[in-house]
PDB file of N, CA and C in Angstrom:
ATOM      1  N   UNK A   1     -17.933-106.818 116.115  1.00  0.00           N
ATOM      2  CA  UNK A   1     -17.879-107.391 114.779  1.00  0.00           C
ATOM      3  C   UNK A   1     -18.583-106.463 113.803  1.00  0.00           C
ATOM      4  N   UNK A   2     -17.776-106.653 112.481  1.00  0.00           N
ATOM      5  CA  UNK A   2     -18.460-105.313 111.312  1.00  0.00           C
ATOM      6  C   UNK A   2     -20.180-105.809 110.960  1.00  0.00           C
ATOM      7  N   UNK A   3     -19.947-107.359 110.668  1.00  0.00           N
ATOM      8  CA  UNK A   3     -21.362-107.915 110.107  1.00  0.00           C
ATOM      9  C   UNK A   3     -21.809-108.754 111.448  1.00  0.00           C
ATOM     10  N   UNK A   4     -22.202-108.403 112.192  1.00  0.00           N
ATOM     11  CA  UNK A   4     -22.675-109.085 113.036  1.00  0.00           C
ATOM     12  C   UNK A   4     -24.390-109.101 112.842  1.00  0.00           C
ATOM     13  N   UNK A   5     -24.777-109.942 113.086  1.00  0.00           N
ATOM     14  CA  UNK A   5     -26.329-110.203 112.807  1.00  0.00           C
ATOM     15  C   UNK A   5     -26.959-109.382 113.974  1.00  0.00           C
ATOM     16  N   UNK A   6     -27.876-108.565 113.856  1.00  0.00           N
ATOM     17  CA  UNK A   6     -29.033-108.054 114.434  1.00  0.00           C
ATOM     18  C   UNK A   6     -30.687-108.610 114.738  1.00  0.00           C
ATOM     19  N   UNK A   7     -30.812-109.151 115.664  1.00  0.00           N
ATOM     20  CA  UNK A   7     -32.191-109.469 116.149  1.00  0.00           C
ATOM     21  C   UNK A   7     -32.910-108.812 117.242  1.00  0.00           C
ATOM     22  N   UNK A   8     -34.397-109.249 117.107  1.00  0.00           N
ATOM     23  CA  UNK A   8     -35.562-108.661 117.678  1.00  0.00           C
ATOM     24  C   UNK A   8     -35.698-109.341 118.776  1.00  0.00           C
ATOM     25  N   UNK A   9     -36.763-109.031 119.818  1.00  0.00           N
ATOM     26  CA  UNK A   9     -37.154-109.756 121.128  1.00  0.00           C
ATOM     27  C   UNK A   9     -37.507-110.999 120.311  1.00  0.00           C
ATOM     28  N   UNK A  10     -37.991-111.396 119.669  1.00  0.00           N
ATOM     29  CA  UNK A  10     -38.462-112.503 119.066  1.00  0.00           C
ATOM     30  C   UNK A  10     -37.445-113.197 119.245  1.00  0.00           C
ATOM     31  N   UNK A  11     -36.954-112.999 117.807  1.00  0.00           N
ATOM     32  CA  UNK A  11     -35.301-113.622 117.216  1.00  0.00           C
ATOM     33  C   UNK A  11     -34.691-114.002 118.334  1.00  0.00           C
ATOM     34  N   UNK A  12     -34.256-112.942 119.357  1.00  0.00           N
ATOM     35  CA  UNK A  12     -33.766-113.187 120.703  1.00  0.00           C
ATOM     36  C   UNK A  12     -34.022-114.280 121.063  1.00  0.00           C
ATOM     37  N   UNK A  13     -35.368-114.862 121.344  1.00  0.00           N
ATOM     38  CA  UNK A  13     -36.056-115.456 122.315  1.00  0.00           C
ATOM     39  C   UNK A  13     -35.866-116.765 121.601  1.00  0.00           C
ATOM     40  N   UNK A  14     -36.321-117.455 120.598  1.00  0.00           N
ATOM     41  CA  UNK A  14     -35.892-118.269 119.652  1.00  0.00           C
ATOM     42  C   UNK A  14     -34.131-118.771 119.632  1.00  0.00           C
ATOM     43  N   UNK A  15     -33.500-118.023 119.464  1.00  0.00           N
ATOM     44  CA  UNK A  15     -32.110-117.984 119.119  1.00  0.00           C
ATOM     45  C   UNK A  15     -31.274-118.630 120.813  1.00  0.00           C
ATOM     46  N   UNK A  16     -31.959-118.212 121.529  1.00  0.00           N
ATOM     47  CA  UNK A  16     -31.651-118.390 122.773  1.00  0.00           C
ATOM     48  C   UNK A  16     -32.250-119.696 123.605  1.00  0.00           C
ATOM     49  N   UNK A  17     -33.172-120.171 123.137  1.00  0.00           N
ATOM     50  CA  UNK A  17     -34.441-120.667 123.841  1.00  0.00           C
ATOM     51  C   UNK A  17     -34.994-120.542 124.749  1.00  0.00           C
ATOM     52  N   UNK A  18     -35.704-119.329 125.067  1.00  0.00           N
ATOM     53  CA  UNK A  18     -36.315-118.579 126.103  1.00  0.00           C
ATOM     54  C   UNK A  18     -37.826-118.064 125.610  1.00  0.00           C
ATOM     55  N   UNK A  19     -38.270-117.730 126.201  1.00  0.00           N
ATOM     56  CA  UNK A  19     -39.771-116.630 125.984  1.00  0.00           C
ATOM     57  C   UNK A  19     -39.177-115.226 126.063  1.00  0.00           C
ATOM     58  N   UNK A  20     -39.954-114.740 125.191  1.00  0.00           N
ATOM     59  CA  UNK A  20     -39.913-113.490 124.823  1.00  0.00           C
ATOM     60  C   UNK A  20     -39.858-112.087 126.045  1.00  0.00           C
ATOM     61  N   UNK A  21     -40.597-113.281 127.230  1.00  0.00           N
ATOM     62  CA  UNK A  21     -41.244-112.254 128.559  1.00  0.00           C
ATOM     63  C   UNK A  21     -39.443-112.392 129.497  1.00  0.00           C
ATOM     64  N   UNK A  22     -38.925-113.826 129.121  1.00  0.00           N
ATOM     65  CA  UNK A  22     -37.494-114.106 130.009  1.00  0.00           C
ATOM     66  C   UNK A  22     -36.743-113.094 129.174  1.00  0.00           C
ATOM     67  N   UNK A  23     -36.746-113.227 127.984  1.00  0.00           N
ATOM     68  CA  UNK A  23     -35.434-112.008 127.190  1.00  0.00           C
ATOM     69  C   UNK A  23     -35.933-110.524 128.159  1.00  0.00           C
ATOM     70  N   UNK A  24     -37.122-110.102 128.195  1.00  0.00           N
ATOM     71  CA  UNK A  24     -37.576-108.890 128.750  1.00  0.00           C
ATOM     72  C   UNK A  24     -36.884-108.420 129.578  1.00  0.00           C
ATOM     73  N   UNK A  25     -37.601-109.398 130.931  1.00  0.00           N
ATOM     74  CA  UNK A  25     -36.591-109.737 132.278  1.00  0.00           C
ATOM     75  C   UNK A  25     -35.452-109.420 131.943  1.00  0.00           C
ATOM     76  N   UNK A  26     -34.587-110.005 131.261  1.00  0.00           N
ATOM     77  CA  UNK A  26     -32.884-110.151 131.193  1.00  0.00           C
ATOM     78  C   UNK A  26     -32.206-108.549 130.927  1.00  0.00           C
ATOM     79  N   UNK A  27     -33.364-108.391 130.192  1.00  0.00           N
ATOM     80  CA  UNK A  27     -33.020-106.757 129.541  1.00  0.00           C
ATOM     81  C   UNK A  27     -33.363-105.771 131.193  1.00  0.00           C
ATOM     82  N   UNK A  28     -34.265-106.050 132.055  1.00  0.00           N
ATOM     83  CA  UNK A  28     -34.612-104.946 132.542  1.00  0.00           C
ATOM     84  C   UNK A  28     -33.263-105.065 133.809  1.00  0.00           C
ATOM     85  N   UNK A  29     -33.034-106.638 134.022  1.00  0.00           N
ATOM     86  CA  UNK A  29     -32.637-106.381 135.105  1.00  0.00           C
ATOM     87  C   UNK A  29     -30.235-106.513 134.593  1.00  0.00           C
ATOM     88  N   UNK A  30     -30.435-105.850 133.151  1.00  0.00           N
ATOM     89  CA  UNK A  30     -29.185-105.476 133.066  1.00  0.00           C
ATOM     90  C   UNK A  30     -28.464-107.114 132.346  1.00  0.00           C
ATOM     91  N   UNK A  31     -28.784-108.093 132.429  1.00  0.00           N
ATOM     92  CA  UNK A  31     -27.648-108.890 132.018  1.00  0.00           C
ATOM     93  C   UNK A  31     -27.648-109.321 130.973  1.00  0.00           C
ATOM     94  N   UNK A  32     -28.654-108.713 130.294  1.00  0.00           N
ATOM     95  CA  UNK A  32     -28.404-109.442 128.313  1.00  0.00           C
ATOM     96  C   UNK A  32     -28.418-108.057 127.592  1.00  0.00           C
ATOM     97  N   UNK A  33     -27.619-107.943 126.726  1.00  0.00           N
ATOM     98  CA  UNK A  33     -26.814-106.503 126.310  1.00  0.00           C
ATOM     99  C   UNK A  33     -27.996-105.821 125.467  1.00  0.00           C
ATOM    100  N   UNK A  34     -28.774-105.150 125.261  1.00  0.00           N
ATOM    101  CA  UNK A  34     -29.365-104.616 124.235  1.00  0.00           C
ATOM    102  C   UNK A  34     -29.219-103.192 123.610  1.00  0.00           C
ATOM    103  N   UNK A  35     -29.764-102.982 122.143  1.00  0.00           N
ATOM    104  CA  UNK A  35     -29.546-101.663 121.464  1.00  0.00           C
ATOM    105  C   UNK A  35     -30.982-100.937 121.443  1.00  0.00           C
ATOM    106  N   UNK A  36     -31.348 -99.545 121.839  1.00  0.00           N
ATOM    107  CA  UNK A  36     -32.466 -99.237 121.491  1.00  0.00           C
ATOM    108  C   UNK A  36     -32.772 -98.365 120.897  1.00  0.00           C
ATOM    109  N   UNK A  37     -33.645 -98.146 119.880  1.00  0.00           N
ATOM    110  CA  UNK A  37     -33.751 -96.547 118.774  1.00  0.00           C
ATOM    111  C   UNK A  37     -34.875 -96.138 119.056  1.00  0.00           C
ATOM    112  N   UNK A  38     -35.676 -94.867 120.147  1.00  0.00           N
ATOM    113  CA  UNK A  38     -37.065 -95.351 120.339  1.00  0.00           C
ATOM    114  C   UNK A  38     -37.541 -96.302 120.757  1.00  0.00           C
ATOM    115  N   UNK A  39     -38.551 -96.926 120.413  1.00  0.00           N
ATOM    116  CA  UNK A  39     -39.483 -98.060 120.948  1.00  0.00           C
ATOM    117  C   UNK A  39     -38.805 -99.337 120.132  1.00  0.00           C
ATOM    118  N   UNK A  40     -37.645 -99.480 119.318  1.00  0.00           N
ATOM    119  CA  UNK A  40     -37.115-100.377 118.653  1.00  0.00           C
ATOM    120  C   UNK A  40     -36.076-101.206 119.479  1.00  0.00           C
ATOM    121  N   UNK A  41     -36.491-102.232 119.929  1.00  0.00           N
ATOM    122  CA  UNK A  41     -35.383-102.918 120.831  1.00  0.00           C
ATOM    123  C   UNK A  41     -34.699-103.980 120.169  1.00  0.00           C
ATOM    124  N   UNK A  42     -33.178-103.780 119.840  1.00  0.00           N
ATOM    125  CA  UNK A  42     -32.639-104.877 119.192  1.00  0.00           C
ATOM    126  C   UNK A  42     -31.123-105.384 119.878  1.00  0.00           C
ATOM    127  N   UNK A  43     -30.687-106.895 119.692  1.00  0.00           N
ATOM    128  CA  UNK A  43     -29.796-107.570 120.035  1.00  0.00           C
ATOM    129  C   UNK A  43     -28.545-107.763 119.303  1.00  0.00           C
ATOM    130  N   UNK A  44     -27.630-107.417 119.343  1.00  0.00           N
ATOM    131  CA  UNK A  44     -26.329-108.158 118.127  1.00  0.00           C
ATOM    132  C   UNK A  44     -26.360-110.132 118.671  1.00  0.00           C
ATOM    133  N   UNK A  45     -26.151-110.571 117.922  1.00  0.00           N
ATOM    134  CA  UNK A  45     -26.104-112.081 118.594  1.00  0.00           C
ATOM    135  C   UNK A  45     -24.873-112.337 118.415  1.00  0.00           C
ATOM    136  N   UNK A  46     -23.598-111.888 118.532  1.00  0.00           N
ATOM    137  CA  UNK A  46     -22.327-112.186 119.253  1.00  0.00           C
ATOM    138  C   UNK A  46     -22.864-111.940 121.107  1.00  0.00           C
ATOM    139  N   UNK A  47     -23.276-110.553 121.183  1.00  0.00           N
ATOM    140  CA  UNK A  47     -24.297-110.401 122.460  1.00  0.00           C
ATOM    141  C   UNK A  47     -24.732-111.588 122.900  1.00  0.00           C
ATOM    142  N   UNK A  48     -25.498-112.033 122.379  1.00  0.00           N
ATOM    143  CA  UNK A  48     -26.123-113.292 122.812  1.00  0.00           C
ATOM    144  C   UNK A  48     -25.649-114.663 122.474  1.00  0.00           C
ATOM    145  N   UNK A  49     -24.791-114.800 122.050  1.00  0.00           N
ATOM    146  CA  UNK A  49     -23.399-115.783 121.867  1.00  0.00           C
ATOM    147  C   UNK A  49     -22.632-115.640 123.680  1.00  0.00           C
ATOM    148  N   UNK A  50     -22.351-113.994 123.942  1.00  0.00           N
ATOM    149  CA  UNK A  50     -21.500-114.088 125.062  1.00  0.00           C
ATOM    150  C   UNK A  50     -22.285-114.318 126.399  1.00  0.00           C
ATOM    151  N   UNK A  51     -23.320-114.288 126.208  1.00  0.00           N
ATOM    152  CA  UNK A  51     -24.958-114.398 127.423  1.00  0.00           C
ATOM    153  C   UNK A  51     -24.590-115.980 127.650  1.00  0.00           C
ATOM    154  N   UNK A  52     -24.374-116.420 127.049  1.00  0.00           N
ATOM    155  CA  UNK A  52     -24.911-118.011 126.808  1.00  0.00           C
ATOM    156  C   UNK A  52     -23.186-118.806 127.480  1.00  0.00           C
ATOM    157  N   UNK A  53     -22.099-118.329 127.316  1.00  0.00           N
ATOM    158  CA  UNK A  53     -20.768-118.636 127.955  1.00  0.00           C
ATOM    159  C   UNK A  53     -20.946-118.706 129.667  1.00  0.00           C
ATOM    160  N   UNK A  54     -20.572-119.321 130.407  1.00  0.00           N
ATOM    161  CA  UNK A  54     -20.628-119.844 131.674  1.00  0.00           C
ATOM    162  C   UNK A  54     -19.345-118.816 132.657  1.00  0.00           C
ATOM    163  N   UNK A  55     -20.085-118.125 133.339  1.00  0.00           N
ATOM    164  CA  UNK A  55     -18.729-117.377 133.861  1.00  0.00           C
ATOM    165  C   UNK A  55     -17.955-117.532 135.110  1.00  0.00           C
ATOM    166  N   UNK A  56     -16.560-117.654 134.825  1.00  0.00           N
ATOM    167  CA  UNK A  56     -15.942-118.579 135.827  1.00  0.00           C
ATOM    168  C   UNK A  56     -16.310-117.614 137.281  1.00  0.00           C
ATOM    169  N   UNK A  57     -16.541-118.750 137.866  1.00  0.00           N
ATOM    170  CA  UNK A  57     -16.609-118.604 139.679  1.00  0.00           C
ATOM    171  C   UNK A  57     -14.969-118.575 140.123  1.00  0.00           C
TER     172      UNK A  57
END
């Protein structure tokens, strides 16, 4: 998406309802999509729109 909203571990964590330390986790071990510039870690939340969909078995 052109305008898709951009969030922080925070935002993430909030937006999702998780802790900040579970978004971490999610990031290290690959299954929640993230962008990084340097030490700047950020989320598109269509990303985290598609995290949150149930995937068929």
């Amino acid at each position: 998406m052109l305008n898709d909203e951009w969030l922080t571990v925070r935002e993430a964590a909030q937006y999702l309802k998780l802790s900040p330390s579970a978004i971490r986790k999610y990031m290290r071990l690959g299954k929640l999509c993230c962008y990084r510039q340097g030490n700047i870690v950020r989320f598109k939340k269509s990303d985290l729109d598609n995290f949150l969909k149930p995937v068929n078995s």
